[in-house]
Protein backbone atom coordinates (compact mmCIF):
# COMPACT_ATOMS: atom_id res chain seq x y z
CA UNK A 1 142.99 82.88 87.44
CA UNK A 2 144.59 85.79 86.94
CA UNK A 3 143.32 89.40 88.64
CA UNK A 4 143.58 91.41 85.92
CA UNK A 5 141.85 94.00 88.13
CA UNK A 6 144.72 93.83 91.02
CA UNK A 7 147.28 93.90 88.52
CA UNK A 8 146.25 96.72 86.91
CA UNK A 9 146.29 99.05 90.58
CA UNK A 10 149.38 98.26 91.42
CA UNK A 11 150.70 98.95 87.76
CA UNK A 12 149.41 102.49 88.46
CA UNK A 13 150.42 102.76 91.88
CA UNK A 14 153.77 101.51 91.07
CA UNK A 15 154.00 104.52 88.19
CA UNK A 16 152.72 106.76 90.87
CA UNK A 17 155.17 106.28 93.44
CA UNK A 18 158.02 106.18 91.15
CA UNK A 19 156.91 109.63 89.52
CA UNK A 20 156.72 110.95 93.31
CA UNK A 21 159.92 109.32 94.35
CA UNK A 22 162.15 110.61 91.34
CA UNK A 23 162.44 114.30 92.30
CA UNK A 24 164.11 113.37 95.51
CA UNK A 25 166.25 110.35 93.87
CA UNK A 26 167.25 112.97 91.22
CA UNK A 27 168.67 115.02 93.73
CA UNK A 28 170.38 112.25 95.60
CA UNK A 29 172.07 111.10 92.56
CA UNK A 30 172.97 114.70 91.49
CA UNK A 31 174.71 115.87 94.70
CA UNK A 32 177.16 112.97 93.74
CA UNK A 33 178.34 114.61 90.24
CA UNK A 34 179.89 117.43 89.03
CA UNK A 35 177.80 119.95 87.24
CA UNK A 36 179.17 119.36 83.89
CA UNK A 37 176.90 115.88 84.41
CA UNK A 38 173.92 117.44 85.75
CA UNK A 39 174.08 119.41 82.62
CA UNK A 40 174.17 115.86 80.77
CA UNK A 41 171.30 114.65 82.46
CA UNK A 42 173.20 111.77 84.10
CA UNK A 43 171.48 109.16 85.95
CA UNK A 44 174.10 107.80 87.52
CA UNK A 45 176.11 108.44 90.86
CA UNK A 46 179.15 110.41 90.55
CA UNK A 47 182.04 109.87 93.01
CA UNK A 48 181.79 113.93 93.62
CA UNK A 49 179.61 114.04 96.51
CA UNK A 50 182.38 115.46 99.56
CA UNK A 51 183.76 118.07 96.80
CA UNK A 52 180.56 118.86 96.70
CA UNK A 53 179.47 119.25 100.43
CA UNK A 54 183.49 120.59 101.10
CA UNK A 55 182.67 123.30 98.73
CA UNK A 56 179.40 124.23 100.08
CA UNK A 57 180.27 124.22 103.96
CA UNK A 58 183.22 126.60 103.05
CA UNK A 59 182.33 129.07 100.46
CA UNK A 60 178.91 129.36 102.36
CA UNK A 61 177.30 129.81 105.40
CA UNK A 62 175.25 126.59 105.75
CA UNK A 63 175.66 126.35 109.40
CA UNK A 64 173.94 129.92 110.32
CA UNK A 65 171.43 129.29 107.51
CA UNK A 66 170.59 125.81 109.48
CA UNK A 67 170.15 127.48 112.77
CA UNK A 68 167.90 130.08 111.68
CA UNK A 69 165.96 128.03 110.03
CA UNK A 70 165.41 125.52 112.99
CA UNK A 71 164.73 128.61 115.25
CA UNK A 72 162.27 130.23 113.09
CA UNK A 73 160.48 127.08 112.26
CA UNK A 74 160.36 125.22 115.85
CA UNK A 75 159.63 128.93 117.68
CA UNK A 76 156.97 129.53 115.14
CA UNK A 77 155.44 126.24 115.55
CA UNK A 78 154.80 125.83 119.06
CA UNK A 79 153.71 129.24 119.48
CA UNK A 80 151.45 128.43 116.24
CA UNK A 81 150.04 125.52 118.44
CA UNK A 82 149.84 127.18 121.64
CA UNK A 83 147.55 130.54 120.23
CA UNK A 84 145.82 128.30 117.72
CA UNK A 85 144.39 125.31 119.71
CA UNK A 86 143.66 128.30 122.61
CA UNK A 87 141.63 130.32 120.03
CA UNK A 88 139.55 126.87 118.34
CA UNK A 89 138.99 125.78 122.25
CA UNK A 90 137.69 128.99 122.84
CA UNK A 91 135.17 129.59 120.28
CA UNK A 92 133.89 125.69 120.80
CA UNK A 93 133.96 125.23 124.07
CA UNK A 94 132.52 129.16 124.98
CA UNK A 95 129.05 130.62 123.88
CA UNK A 96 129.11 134.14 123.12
CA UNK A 97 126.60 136.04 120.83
CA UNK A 98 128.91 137.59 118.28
CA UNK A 99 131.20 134.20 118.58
CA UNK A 100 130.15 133.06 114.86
CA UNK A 101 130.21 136.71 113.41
CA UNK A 102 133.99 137.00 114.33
CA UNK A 103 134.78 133.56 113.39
CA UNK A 104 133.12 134.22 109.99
CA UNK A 105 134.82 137.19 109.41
CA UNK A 106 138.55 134.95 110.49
CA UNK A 107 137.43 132.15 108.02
CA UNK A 108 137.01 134.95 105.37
CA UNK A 109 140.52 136.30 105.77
CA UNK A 110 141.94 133.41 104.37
CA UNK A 111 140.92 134.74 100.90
CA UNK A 112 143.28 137.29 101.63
CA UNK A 113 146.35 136.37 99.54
CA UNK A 114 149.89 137.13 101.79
CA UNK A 115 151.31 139.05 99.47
CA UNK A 116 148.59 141.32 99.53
CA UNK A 117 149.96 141.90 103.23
CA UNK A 118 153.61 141.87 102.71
CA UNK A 119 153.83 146.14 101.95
CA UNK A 120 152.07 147.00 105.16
CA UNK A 121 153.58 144.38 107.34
CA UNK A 122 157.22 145.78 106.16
CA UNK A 123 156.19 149.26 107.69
CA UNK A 124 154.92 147.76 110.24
CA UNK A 125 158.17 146.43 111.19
CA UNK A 126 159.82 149.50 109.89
CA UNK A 127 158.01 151.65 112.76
CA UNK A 128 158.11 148.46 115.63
CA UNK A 129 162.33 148.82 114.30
CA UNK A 130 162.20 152.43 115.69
CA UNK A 131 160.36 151.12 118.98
CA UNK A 132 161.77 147.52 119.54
CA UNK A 133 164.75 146.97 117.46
CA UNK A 134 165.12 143.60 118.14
CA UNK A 135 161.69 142.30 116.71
CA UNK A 136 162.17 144.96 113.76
CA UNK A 137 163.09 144.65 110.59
CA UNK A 138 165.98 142.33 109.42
CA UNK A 139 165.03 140.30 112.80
CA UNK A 140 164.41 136.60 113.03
CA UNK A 141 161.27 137.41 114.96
CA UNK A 142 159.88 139.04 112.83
CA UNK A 143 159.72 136.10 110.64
CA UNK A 144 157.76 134.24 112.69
CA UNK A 145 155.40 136.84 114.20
CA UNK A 146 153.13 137.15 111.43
CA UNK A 147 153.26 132.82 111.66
CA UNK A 148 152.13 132.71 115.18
CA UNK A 149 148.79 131.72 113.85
CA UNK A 150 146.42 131.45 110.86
CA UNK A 151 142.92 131.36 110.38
CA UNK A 152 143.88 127.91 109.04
CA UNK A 153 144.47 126.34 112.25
CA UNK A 154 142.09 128.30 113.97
CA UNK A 155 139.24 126.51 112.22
CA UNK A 156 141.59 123.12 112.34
CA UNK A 157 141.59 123.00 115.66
CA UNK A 158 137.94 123.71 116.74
CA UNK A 159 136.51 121.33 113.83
CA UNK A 160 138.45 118.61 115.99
CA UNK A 161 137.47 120.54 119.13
CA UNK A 162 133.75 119.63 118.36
CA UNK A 163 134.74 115.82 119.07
CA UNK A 164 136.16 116.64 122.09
CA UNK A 165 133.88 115.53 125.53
CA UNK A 166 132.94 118.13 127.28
CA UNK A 167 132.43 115.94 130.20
CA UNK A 168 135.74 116.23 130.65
CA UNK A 169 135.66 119.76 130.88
CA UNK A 170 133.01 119.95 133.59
CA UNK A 171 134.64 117.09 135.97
CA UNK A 172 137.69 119.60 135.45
CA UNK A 173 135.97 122.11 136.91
CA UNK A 174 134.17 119.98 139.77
CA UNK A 175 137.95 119.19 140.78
CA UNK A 176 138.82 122.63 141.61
CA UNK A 177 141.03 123.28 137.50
CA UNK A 178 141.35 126.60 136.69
CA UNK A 179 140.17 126.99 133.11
CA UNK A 180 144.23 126.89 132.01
CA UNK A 181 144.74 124.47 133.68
CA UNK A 182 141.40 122.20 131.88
CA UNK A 183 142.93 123.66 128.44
CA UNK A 184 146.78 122.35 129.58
CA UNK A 185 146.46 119.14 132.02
CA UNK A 186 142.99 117.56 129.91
CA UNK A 187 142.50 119.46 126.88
CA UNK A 188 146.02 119.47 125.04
CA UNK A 189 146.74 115.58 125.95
CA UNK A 190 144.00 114.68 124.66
CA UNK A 191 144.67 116.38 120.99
CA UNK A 192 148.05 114.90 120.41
CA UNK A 193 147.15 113.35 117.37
CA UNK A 194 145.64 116.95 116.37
CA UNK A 195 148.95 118.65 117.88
CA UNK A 196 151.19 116.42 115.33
CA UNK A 197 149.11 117.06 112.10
CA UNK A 198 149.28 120.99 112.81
CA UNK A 199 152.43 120.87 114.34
CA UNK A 200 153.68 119.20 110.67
CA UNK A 201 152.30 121.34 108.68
CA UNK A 202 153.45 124.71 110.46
CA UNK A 203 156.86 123.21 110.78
CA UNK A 204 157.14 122.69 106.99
CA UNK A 205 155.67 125.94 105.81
CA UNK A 206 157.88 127.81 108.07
CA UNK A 207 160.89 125.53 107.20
CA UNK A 208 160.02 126.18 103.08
CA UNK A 209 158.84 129.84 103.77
CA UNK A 210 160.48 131.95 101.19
CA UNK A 211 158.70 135.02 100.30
CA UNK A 212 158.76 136.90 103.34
CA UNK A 213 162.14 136.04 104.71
CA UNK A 214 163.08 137.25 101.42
CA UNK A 215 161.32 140.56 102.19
CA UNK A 216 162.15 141.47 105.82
CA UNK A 217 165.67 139.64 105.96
CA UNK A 218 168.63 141.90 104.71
CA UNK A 219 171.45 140.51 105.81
CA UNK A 220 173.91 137.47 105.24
CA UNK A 221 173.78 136.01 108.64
CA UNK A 222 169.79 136.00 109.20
CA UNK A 223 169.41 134.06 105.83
CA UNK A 224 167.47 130.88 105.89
CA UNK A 225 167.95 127.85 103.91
CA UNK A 226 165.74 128.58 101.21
CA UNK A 227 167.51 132.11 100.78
CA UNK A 228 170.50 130.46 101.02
CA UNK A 229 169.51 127.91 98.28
CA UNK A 230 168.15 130.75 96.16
CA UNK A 231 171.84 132.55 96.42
CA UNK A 232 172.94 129.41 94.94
CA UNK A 233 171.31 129.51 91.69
CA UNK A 234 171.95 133.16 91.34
CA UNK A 235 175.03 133.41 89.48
CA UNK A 236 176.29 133.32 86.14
CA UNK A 237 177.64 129.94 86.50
CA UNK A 238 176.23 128.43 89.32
CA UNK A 239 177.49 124.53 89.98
CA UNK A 240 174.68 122.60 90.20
CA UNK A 241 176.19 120.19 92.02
CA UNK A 242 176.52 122.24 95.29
CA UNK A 243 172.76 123.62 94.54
CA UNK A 244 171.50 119.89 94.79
CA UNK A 245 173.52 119.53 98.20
CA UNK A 246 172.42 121.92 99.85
CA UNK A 247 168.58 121.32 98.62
CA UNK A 248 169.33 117.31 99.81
CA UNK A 249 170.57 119.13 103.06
CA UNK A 250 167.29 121.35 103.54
CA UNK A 251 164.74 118.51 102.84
CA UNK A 252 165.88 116.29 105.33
CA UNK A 253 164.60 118.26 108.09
CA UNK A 254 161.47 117.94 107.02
CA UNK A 255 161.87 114.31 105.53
CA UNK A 256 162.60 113.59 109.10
CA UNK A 257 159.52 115.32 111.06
CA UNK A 258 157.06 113.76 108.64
CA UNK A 259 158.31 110.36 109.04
CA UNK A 260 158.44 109.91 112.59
CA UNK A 261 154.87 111.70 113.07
CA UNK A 262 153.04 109.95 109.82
CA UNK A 263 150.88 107.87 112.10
CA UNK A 264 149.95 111.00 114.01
CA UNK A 265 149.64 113.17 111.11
CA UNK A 266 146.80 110.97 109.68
CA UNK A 267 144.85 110.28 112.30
CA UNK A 268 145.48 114.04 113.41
CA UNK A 269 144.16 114.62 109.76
CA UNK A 270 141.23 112.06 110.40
CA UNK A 271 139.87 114.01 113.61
CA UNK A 272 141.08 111.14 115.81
CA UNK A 273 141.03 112.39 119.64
CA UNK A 274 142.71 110.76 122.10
CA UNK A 275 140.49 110.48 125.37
C-alpha cells in the first residue's frame, strides 16, 4: 500500500532543501564563469574559476580582509562568552533585591535598534581616539567592543543557567573554590553545549557584521570581508564572477564552524547541560 502521507513530506522537504541549497550552489557554479554568463543566467560550470580567484587575490586585498575578519570575529566571541555566561551566572546563581529590576531594564534594551546607537558610539570613539588611539576610531577594536556582549546572551545564558545544579556550586565551595574558580573549573565545563550554540551565533554575526565596520572603519587595510565584498559590487562594471569568489570565499568560514559544532549547537539550543 502506498503512503501517500510519507510521500507527500518528503516531496516538500525535498522542495525545501533544494530552495535552501540553491543560493549557495548558485554561487559555486558562478565563481566558475565569466560574468558575461552570470549575466546569462547560466547554470552550468564554467572552466573560469582560477581567472577568477587569480584576479581577485591580486587586484585585491583578500588576505588582510581574511585576517581581520578572523580577529574581529574569534576576539569578539570569546570575550562575548566570557562577560556573557559571567553576567547570566551572576544574576541566577546570586540573590540581590534590585537583581530583576536591572535585568528587566537589560531585556528591554534589546528593543533598542543598533543603528539608533551607531551616531553616539562614533563620538564615542572619536573622543576614546584622542585618549587611546589604538582602540579609537578606524581601529579593529573598536569593532568588537561594542560586541563584547548583548543583552541577547545575557538572558541565553542564565535561562540555561536555571538548569544548572547548584549542588555543584555548594560542594565547590565546601572544597575550598574561590567563586572564579566554581564559575571556571565546574561551571563553564559543564555549559559546553551552551558555549557552542552562543559561541556560533556570535561568531557569525561578527563574521557577517556590516553596518558598523562600515561606519568606524576608514581605511583599506582594516576592511573586512563583507566591506571588501561590498567594494566589489561598487563599480560601474563590476565582474560578477570575482564578486561570487570572494562571497564563496567568505561563507566558508562560517560553513565550517556550523558544521563541526551542529550537534552542539542544538542541544546548546535545546538547554542541554552537561553535568
Amino acid at each position: 500500500m502506498i503512503n501517500w502521507k510519507s510521500i507527500f513530506t518528503y516531496v516538500i522537504l525535498s522542495v525545501a532543501a533544494f530552495v535552501s541549497l540553491f543560493p549557495f550552489i548558485w554561487m559555486l557554479i558562478s565563481m566558475t564563469n565569466k560574468s558575461v554568463d552570470i549575466t546569462r543566467g547560466s547554470l552550468m560550470p564554467g572552466s573560469n574559476l582560477f581567472e577568477n580567484l587569480s584576479n581577485l587575490f591580486a587586484n585585491y586585498n583578500v588576505g588582510s580582509a581574511l585576517f581581520n575578519s578572523f580577529f574581529i570575529a574569534i576576539i569578539a566571541t570569546v570575550l562575548c562568552l566570557i562577560v556573557s555566561a559571567l553576567a547570566g551566572y551572576g544574576f541566577e546563581v546570586y540573590q540581590s533585591k534590585g537583581k530583576d529590576i536591572v535585568f528587566t531594564i537589560l531585556l528591554l534594551s534589546m528593543m533598542i535598534p543598533f543603528a539608533a546607537l551607531m551616531i553616539p558610539l562614533f563620538r564615542f570613539f572619536g573622543n576614546i581616539s584622542q585618549v587611546f588611539p589604538a582602540i579609537g576610531v578606524d581601529t579593529l577594536y573598536a569593532v568588537i567592543l561594542p560586541y563584547v556582549t548583548t543583552a541577547f546572551f545575557v538572558f541565553f545564558f542564565r535561562q540555561n543557567t536555571k538548569m544548572f545544579t547548584k549542588d555543584l556550586i555548594e560542594a565547590g565551595r565546601i572544597d575550598g573554590l574561590s567563586e572564579l574558580g566554581i564559575f571556571f573549573r565546574i561551571y563553564m565545563p559543564s555549559m559546553k553545549n551552551t558555549l557552542a550554540a552562543a559561541g556560533i551565533i556570535s561568531f557569525m554575526n561578527n563574521w557577517n557584521n556590516y553596518l558598523w565596520p562600515l561606519v568606524i572603519i576608514q581605511s583599506p587595510e582594516n576592511q573586512t570581508i563583507p566591506l571588501l565584498i561590498s567594494n566589489l559590487g561598487s563599480g560601474y562594471t563590476p565582474d560578477y564572477g570575482v564578486i561570487y569568489t570572494a562571497i564563496v570565499i567568505g561563507t566558508i568560514p562560517t560553513a565550517l564552524v556550523f558544521f563541526f559544532l551542529q550537534r552542539f549547537f542544538v542541544e546548546g539550543m535545546t538547554g542541554s547541560v552537561k553535568g
